[in-house]
Protein backbone atom coordinates (compact mmCIF):
# COMPACT_ATOMS: atom_id res chain seq x y z
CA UNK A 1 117.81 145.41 206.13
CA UNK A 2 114.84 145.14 208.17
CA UNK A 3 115.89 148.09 210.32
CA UNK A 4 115.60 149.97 207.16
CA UNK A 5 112.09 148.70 205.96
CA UNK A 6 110.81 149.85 209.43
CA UNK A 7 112.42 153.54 209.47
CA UNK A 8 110.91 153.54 205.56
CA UNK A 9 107.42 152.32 206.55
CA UNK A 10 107.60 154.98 209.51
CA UNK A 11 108.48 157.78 207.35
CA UNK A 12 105.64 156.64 204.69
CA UNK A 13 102.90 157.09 207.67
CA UNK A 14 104.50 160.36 208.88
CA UNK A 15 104.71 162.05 205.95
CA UNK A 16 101.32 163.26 205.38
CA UNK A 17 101.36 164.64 208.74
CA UNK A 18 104.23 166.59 207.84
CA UNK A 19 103.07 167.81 204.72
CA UNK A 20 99.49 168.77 206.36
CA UNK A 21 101.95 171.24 208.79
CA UNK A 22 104.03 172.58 206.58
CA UNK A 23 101.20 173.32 203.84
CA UNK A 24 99.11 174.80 207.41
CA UNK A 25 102.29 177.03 207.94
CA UNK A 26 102.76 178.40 204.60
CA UNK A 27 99.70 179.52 203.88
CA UNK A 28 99.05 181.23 207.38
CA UNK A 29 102.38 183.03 206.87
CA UNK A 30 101.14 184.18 203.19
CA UNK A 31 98.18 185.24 204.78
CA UNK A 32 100.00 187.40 207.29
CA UNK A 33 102.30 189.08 204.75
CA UNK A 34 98.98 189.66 202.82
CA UNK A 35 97.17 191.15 205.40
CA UNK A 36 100.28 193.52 206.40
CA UNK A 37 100.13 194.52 202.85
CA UNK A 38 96.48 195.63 202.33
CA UNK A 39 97.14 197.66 205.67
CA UNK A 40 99.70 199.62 204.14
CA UNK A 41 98.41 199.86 201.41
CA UNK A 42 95.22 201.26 202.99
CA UNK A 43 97.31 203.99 204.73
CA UNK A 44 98.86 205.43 202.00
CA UNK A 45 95.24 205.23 199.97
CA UNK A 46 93.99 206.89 202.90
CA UNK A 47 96.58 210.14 203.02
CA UNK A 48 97.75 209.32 207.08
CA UNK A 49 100.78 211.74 206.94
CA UNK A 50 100.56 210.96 211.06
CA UNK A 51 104.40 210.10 211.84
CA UNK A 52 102.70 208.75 215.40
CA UNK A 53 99.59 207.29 214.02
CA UNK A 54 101.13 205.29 211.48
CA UNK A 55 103.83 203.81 213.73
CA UNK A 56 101.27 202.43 216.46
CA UNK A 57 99.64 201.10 213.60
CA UNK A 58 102.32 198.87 212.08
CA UNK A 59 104.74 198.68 215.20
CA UNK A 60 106.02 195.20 215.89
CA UNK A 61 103.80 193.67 219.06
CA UNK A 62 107.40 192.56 220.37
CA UNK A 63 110.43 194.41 221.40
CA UNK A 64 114.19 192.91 220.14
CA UNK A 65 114.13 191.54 223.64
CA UNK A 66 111.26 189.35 223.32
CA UNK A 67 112.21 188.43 219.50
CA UNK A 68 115.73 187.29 221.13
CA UNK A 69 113.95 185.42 223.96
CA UNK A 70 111.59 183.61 221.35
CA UNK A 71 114.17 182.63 219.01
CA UNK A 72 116.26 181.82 221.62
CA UNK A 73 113.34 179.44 222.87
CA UNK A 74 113.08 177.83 219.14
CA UNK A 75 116.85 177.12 218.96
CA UNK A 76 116.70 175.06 222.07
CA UNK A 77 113.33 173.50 221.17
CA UNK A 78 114.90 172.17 217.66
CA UNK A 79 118.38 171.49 218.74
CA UNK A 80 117.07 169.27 221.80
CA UNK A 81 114.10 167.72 219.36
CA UNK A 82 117.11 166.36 216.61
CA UNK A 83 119.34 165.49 219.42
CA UNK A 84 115.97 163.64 220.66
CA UNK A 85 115.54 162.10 217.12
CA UNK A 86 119.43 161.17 216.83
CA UNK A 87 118.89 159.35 220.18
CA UNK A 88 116.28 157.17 219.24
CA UNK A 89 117.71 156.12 216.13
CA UNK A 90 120.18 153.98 218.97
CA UNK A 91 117.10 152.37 221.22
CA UNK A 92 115.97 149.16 220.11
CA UNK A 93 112.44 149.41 220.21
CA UNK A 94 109.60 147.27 218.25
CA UNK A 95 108.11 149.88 215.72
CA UNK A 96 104.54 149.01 215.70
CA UNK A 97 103.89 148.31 219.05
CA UNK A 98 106.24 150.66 221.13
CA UNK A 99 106.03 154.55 222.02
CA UNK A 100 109.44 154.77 222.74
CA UNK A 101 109.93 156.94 220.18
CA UNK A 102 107.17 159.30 220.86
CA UNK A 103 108.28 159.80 224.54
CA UNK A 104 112.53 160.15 223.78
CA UNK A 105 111.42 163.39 221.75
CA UNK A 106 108.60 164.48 224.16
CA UNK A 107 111.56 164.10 227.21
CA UNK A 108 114.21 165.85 225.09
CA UNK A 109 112.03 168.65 224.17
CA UNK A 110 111.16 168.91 227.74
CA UNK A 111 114.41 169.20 228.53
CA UNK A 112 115.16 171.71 226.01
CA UNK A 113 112.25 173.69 227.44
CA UNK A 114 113.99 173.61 230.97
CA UNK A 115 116.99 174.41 229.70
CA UNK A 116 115.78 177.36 227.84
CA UNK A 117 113.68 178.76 230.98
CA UNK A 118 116.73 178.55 233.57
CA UNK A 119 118.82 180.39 230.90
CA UNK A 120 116.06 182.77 230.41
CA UNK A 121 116.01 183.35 234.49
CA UNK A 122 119.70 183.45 234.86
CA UNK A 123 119.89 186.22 231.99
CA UNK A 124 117.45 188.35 233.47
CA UNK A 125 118.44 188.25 236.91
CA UNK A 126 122.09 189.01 235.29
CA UNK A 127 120.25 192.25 233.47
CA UNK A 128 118.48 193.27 236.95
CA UNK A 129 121.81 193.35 239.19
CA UNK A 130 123.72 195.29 236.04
């Protein structure tokens, strides 16, 4: 039972943290998609009938290979963090004292990092000799 008080209490202190991120995220991302709006919006007010002009202007900064590389990067970086999480559920470790916990994820997110860059390597040398 005490196992469970101590998860509970560390979820209570972590949760404001987590709220403070995802609030942080939210709003930059509505403020993104607002922005992107009033551009368009200001091109059509403005009449740009420039097919070129108007696709330098709202062309995505990265190409499908860099999107694929990125979320390629965030698959490894959140499968490697909850395998991280799952494997610290199994150390014994004294809550309040201990950062245990704190390294396990920084060391499996490292290693989902490493993983992630020798993939990346491997798949571009495999593109360069094709």
């Amino acid at each position: 039972m005490s196992t469970f008080k101590n998860h509970y209490t560390m979820l209570y202190k972590i949760a404001p943290f987590l709220m403070i991120i995802m609030v942080t995220w939210i709003t930059s991302m509505a403020i993104v998609q607002l922005l992107k709006f009033r551009i368009k919006k200001k091109i059509v007010e403005a009449g740009l009938t420039d097919e070129s002009l108007v696709k330098a202007i709202l062309k995505d900064s990265l190409g499908y290979k860099e999107r694929q590389q990125n979320t390629l990067k965030w698959v490894f970086l959140a499968g490697f963090g909850g395998l991280g999480l799952i494997v610290q559920e199994f150390i014994p470790y004294n809550m309040d004292e201990s950062l245990l916990p704190y390294g396990v994820i920084l060391i499996f997110l490292s290693v989902g990092l490493l993983f992630y860059y020798l993939l990346n390597n491997h798949l571009s040398k495999n593109n360069q000799d094709a």
